[in-house]
PDB file of N, CA and C in Angstrom:
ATOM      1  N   UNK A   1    -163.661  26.241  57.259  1.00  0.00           N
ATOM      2  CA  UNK A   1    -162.410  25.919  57.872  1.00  0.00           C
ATOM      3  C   UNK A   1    -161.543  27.157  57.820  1.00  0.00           C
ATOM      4  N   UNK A   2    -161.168  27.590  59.233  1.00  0.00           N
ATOM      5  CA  UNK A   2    -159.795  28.521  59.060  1.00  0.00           C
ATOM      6  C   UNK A   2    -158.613  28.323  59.832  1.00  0.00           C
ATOM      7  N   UNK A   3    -157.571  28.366  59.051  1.00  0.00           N
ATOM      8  CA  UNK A   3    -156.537  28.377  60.250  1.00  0.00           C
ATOM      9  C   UNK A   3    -156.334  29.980  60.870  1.00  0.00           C
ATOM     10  N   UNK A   4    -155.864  30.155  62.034  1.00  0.00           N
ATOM     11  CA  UNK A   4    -155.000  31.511  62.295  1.00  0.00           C
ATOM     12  C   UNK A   4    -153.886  31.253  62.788  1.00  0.00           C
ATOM     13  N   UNK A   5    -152.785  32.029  62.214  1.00  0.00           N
ATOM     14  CA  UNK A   5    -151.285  31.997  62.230  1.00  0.00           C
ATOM     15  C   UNK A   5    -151.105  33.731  62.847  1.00  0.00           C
ATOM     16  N   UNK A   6    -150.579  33.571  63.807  1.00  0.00           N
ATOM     17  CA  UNK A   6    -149.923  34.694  64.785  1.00  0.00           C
ATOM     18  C   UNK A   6    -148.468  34.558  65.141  1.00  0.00           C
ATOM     19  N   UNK A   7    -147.149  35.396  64.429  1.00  0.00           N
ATOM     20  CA  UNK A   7    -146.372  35.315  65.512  1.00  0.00           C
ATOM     21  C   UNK A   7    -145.702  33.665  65.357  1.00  0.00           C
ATOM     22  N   UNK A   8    -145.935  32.873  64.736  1.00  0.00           N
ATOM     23  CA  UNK A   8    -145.491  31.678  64.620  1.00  0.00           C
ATOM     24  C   UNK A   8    -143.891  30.946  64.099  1.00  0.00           C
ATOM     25  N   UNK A   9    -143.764  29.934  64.349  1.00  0.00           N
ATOM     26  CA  UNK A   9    -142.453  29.685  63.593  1.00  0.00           C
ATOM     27  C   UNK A   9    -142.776  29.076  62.017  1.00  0.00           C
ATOM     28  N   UNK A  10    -142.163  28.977  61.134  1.00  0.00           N
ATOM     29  CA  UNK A  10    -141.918  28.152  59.962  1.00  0.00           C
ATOM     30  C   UNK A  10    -142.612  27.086  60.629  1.00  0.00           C
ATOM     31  N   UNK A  11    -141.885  26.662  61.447  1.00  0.00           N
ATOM     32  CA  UNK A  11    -142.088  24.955  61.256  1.00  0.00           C
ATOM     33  C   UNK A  11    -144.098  24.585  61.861  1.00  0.00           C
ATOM     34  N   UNK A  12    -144.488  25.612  62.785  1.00  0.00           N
ATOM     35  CA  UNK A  12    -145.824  25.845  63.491  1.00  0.00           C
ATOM     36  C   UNK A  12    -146.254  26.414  61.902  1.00  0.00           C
ATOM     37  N   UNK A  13    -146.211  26.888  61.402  1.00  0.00           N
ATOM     38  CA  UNK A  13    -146.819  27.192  60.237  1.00  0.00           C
ATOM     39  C   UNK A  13    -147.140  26.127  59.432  1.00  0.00           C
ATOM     40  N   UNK A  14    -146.572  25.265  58.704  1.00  0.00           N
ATOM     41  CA  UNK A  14    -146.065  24.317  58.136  1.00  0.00           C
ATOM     42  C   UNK A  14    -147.188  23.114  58.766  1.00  0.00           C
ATOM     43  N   UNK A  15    -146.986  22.758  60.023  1.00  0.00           N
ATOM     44  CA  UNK A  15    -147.841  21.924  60.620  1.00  0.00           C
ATOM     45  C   UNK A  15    -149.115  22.535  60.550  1.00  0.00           C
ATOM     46  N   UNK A  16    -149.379  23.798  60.899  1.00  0.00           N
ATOM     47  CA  UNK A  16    -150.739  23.668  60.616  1.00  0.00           C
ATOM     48  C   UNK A  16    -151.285  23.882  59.335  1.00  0.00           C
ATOM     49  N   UNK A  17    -150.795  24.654  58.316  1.00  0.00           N
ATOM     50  CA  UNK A  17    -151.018  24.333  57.099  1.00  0.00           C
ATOM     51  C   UNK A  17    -151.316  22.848  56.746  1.00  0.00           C
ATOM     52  N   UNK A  18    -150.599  21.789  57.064  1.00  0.00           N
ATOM     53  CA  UNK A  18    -150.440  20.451  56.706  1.00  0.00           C
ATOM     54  C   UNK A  18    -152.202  19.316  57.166  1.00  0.00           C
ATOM     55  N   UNK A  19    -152.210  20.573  58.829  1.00  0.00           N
ATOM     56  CA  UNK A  19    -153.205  19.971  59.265  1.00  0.00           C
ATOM     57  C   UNK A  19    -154.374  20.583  58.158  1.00  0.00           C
ATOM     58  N   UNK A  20    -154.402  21.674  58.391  1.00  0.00           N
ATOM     59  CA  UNK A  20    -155.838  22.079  57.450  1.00  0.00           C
ATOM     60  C   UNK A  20    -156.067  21.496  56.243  1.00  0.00           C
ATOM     61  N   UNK A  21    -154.764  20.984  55.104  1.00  0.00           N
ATOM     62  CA  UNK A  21    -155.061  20.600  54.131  1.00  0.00           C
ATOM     63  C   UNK A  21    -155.946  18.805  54.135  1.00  0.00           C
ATOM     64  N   UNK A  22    -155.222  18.433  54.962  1.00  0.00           N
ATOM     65  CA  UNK A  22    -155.869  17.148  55.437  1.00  0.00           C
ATOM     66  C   UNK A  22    -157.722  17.074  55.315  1.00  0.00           C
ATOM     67  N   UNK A  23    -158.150  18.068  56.300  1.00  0.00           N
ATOM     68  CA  UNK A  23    -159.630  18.439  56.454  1.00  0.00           C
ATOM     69  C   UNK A  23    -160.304  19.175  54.710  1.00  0.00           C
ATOM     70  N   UNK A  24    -159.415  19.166  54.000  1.00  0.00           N
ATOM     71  CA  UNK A  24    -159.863  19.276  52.612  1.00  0.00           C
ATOM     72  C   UNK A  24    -160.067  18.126  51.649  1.00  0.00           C
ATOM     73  N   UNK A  25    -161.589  17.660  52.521  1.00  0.00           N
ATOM     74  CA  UNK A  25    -162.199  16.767  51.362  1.00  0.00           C
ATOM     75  C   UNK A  25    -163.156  16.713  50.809  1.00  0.00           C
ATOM     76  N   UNK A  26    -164.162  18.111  50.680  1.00  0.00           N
ATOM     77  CA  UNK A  26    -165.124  18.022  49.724  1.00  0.00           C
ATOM     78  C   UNK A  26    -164.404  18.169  48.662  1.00  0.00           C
ATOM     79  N   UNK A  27    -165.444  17.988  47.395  1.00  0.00           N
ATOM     80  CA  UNK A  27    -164.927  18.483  46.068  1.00  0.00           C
ATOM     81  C   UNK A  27    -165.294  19.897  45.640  1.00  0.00           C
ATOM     82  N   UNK A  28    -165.718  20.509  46.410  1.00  0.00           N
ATOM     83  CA  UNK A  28    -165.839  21.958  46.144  1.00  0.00           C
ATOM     84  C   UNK A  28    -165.149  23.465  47.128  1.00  0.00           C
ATOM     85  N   UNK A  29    -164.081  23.787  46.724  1.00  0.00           N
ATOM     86  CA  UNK A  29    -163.582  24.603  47.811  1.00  0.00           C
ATOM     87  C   UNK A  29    -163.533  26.151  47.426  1.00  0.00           C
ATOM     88  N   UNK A  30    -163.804  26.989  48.352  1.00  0.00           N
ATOM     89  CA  UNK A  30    -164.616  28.383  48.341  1.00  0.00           C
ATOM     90  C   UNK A  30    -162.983  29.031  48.468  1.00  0.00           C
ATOM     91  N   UNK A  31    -162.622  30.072  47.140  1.00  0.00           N
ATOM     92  CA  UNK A  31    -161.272  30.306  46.987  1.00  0.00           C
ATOM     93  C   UNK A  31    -162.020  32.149  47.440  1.00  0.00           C
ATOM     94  N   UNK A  32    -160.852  33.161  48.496  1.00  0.00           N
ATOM     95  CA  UNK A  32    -161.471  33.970  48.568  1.00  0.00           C
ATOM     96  C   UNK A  32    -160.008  35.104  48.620  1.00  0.00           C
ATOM     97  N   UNK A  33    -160.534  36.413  48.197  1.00  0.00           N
ATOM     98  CA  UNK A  33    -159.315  37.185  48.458  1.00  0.00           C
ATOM     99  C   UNK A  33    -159.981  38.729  48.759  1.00  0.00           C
ATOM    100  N   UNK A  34    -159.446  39.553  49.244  1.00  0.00           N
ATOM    101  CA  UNK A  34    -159.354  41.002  48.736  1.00  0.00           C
ATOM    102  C   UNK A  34    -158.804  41.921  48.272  1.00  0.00           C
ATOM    103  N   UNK A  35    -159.301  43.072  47.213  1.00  0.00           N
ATOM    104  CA  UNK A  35    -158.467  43.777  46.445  1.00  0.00           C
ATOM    105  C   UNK A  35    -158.712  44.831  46.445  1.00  0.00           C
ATOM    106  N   UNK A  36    -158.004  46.291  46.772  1.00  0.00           N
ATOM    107  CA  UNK A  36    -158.841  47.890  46.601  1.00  0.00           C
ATOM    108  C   UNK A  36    -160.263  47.885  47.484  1.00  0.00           C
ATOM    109  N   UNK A  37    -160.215  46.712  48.763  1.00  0.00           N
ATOM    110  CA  UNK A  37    -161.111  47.269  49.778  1.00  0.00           C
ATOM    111  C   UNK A  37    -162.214  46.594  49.003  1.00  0.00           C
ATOM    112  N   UNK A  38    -162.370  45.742  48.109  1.00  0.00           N
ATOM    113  CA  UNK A  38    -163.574  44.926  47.159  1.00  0.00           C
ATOM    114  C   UNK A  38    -163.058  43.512  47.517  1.00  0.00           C
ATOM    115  N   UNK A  39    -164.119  42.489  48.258  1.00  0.00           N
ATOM    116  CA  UNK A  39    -163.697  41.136  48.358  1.00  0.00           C
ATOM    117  C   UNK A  39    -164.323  40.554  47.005  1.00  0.00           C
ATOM    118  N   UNK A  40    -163.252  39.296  46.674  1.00  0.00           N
ATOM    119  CA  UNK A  40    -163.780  38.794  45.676  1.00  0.00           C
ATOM    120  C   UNK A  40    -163.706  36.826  45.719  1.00  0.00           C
ATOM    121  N   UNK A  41    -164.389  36.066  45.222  1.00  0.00           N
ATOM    122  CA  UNK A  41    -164.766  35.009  45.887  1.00  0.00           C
ATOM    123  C   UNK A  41    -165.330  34.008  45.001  1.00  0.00           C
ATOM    124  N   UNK A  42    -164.513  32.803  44.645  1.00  0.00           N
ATOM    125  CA  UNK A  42    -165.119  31.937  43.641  1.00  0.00           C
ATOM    126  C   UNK A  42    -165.071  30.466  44.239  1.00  0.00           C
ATOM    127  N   UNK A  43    -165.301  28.950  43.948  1.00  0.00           N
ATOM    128  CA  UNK A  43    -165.226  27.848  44.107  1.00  0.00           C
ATOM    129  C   UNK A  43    -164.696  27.517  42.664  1.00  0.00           C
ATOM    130  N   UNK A  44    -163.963  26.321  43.702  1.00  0.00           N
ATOM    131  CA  UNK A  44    -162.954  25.498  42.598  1.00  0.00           C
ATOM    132  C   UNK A  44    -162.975  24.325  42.760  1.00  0.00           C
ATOM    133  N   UNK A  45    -163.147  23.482  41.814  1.00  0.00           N
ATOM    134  CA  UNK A  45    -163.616  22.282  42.010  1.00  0.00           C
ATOM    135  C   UNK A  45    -162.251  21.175  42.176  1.00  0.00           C
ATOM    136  N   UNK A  46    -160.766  21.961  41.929  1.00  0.00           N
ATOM    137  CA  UNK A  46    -159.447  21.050  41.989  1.00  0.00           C
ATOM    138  C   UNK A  46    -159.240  21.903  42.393  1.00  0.00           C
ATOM    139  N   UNK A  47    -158.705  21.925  44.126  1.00  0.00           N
ATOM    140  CA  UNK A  47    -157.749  22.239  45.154  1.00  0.00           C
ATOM    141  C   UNK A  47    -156.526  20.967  45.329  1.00  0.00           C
ATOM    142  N   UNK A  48    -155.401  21.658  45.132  1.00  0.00           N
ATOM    143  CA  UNK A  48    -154.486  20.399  45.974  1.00  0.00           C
ATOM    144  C   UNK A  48    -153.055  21.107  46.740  1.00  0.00           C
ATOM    145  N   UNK A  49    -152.572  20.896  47.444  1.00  0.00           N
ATOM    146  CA  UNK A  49    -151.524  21.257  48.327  1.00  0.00           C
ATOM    147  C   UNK A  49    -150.265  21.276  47.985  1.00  0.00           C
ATOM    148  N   UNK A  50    -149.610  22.630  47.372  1.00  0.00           N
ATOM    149  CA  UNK A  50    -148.189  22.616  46.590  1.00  0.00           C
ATOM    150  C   UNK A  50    -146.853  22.197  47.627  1.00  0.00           C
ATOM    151  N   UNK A  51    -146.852  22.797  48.801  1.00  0.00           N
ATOM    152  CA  UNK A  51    -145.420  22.948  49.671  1.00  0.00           C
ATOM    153  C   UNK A  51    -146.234  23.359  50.729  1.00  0.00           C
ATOM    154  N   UNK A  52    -145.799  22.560  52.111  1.00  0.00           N
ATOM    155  CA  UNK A  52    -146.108  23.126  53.189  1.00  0.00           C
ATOM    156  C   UNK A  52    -145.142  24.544  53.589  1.00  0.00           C
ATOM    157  N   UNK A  53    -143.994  24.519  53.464  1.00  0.00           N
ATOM    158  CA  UNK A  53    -143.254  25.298  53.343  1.00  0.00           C
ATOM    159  C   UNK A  53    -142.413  26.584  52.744  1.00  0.00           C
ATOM    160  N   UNK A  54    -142.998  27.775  51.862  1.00  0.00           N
ATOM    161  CA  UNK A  54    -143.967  28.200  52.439  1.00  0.00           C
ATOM    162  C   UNK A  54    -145.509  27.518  51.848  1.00  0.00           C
ATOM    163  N   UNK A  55    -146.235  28.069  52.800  1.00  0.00           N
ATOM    164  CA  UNK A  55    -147.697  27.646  53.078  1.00  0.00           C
ATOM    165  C   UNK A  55    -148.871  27.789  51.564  1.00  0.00           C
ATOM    166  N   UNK A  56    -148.444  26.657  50.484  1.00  0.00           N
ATOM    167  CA  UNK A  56    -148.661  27.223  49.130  1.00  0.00           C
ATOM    168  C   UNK A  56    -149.999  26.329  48.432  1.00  0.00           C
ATOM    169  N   UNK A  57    -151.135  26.427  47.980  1.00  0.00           N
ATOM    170  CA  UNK A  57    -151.972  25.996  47.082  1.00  0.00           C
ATOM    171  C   UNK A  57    -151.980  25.756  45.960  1.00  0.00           C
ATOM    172  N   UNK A  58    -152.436  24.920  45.090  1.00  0.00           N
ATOM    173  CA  UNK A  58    -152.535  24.880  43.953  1.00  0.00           C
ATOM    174  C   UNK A  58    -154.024  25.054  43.239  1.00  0.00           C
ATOM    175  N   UNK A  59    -154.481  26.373  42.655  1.00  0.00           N
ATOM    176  CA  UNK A  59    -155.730  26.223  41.994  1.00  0.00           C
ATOM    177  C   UNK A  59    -155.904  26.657  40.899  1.00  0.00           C
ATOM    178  N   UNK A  60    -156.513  26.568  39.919  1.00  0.00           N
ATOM    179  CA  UNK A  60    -156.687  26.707  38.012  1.00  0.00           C
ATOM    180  C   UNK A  60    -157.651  27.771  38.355  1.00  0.00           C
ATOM    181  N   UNK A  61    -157.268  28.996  37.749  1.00  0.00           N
ATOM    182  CA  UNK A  61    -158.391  30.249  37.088  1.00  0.00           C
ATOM    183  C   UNK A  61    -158.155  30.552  35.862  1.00  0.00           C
ATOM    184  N   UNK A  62    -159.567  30.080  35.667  1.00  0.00           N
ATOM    185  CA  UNK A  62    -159.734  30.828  33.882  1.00  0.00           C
ATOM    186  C   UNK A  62    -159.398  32.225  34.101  1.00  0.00           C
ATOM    187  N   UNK A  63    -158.451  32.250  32.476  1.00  0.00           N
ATOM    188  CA  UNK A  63    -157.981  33.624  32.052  1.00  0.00           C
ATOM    189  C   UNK A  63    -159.305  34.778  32.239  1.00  0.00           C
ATOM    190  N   UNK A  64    -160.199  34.300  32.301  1.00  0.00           N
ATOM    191  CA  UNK A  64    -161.665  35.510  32.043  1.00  0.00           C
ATOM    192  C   UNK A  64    -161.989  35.436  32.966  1.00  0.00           C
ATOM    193  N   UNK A  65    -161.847  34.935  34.515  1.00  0.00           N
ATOM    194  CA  UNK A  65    -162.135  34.952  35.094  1.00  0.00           C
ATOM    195  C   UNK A  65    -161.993  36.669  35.954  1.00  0.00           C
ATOM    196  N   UNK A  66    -163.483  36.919  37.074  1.00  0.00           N
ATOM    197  CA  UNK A  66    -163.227  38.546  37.393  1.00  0.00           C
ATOM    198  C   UNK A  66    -162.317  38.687  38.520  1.00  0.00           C
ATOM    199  N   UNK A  67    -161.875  37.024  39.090  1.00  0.00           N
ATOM    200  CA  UNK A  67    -160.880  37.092  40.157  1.00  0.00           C
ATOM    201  C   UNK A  67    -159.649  37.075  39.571  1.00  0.00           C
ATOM    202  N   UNK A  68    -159.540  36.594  38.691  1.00  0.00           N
ATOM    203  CA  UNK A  68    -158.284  36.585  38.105  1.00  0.00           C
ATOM    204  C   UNK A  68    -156.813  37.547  38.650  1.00  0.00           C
ATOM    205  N   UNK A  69    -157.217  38.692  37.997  1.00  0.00           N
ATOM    206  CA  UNK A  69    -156.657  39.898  38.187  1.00  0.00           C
ATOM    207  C   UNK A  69    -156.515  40.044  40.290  1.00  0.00           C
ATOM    208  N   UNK A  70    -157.439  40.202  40.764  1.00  0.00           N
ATOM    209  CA  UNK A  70    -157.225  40.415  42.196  1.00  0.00           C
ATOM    210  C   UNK A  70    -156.058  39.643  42.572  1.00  0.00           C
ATOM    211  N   UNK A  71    -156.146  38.132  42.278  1.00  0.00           N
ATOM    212  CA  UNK A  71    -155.782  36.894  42.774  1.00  0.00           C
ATOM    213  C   UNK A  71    -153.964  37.519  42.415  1.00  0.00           C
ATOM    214  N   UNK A  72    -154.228  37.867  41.115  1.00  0.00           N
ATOM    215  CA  UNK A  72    -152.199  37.949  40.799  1.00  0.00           C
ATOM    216  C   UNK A  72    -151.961  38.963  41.218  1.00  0.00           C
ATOM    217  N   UNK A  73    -152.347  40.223  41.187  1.00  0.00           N
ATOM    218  CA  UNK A  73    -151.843  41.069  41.827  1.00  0.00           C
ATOM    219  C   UNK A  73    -151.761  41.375  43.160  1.00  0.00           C
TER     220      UNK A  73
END
Protein backbone atom coordinates (compact mmCIF):
# COMPACT_ATOMS: atom_id res chain seq x y z
CA UNK A 1 0.00 0.00 0.00
CA UNK A 2 1.17 3.59 -0.86
CA UNK A 3 -0.26 6.75 -0.71
CA UNK A 4 1.32 9.79 -2.87
CA UNK A 5 0.83 13.28 -1.62
CA UNK A 6 1.86 16.12 -4.17
CA UNK A 7 1.22 19.71 -3.72
CA UNK A 8 -1.87 18.95 -1.56
CA UNK A 9 -4.01 20.69 1.02
CA UNK A 10 -4.08 19.72 4.88
CA UNK A 11 -7.37 18.71 4.59
CA UNK A 12 -6.50 16.23 1.01
CA UNK A 13 -3.78 15.04 3.15
CA UNK A 14 -5.69 14.14 6.11
CA UNK A 15 -8.33 12.28 3.96
CA UNK A 16 -6.04 10.32 2.42
CA UNK A 17 -4.01 9.45 5.25
CA UNK A 18 -7.43 8.45 6.92
CA UNK A 19 -8.15 6.42 3.80
CA UNK A 20 -4.91 4.38 3.85
CA UNK A 21 -5.11 3.73 7.50
CA UNK A 22 -8.47 2.05 7.05
CA UNK A 23 -6.77 -0.60 4.42
CA UNK A 24 -4.46 -1.44 7.50
CA UNK A 25 -5.59 -4.76 8.50
CA UNK A 26 -3.10 -7.33 8.53
CA UNK A 27 -1.31 -7.88 11.71
CA UNK A 28 1.97 -7.40 10.31
CA UNK A 29 3.08 -3.99 8.88
CA UNK A 30 6.48 -3.40 6.95
CA UNK A 31 7.85 -0.03 8.80
CA UNK A 32 10.52 1.53 6.26
CA UNK A 33 12.86 4.62 6.21
CA UNK A 34 16.13 6.05 4.84
CA UNK A 35 19.26 7.31 6.39
CA UNK A 36 22.92 8.52 4.93
CA UNK A 37 21.71 7.03 1.47
CA UNK A 38 21.29 3.32 3.59
CA UNK A 39 17.51 2.11 3.58
CA UNK A 40 16.51 0.52 6.60
CA UNK A 41 13.33 -1.70 7.15
CA UNK A 42 11.59 -3.70 9.91
CA UNK A 43 7.82 -5.18 10.64
CA UNK A 44 5.75 -4.38 13.47
CA UNK A 45 3.31 -6.29 14.69
CA UNK A 46 1.16 -3.01 16.56
CA UNK A 47 0.54 -0.28 14.02
CA UNK A 48 -2.24 2.17 15.00
CA UNK A 49 -3.16 5.72 13.73
CA UNK A 50 -2.13 8.79 16.08
CA UNK A 51 -3.75 12.15 14.25
CA UNK A 52 -4.80 12.46 10.83
CA UNK A 53 -3.67 15.86 11.09
CA UNK A 54 -0.56 16.06 10.80
CA UNK A 55 -0.35 12.67 9.05
CA UNK A 56 1.07 10.68 12.33
CA UNK A 57 1.63 6.76 13.31
CA UNK A 58 2.01 5.08 16.20
CA UNK A 59 4.78 2.23 16.40
CA UNK A 60 7.02 0.57 19.45
CA UNK A 61 10.94 0.12 18.63
CA UNK A 62 13.05 -1.66 20.82
CA UNK A 63 15.79 0.50 22.27
CA UNK A 64 18.41 -2.12 20.41
CA UNK A 65 16.84 -2.00 17.69
CA UNK A 66 19.39 -1.10 14.22
CA UNK A 67 16.42 1.15 13.03
CA UNK A 68 16.12 2.79 15.94
CA UNK A 69 18.60 5.49 15.49
CA UNK A 70 17.63 6.15 11.58
CA UNK A 71 13.92 6.29 12.60
CA UNK A 72 14.71 9.41 15.34
CA UNK A 73 16.98 11.13 13.66
Amino acid sequence: MSVVVAETSDSDVSWAFRAAMRRVASTVAVITTQHAGQPYGMTATAVTSLTASPASILVCVNNTASIRCPIVE
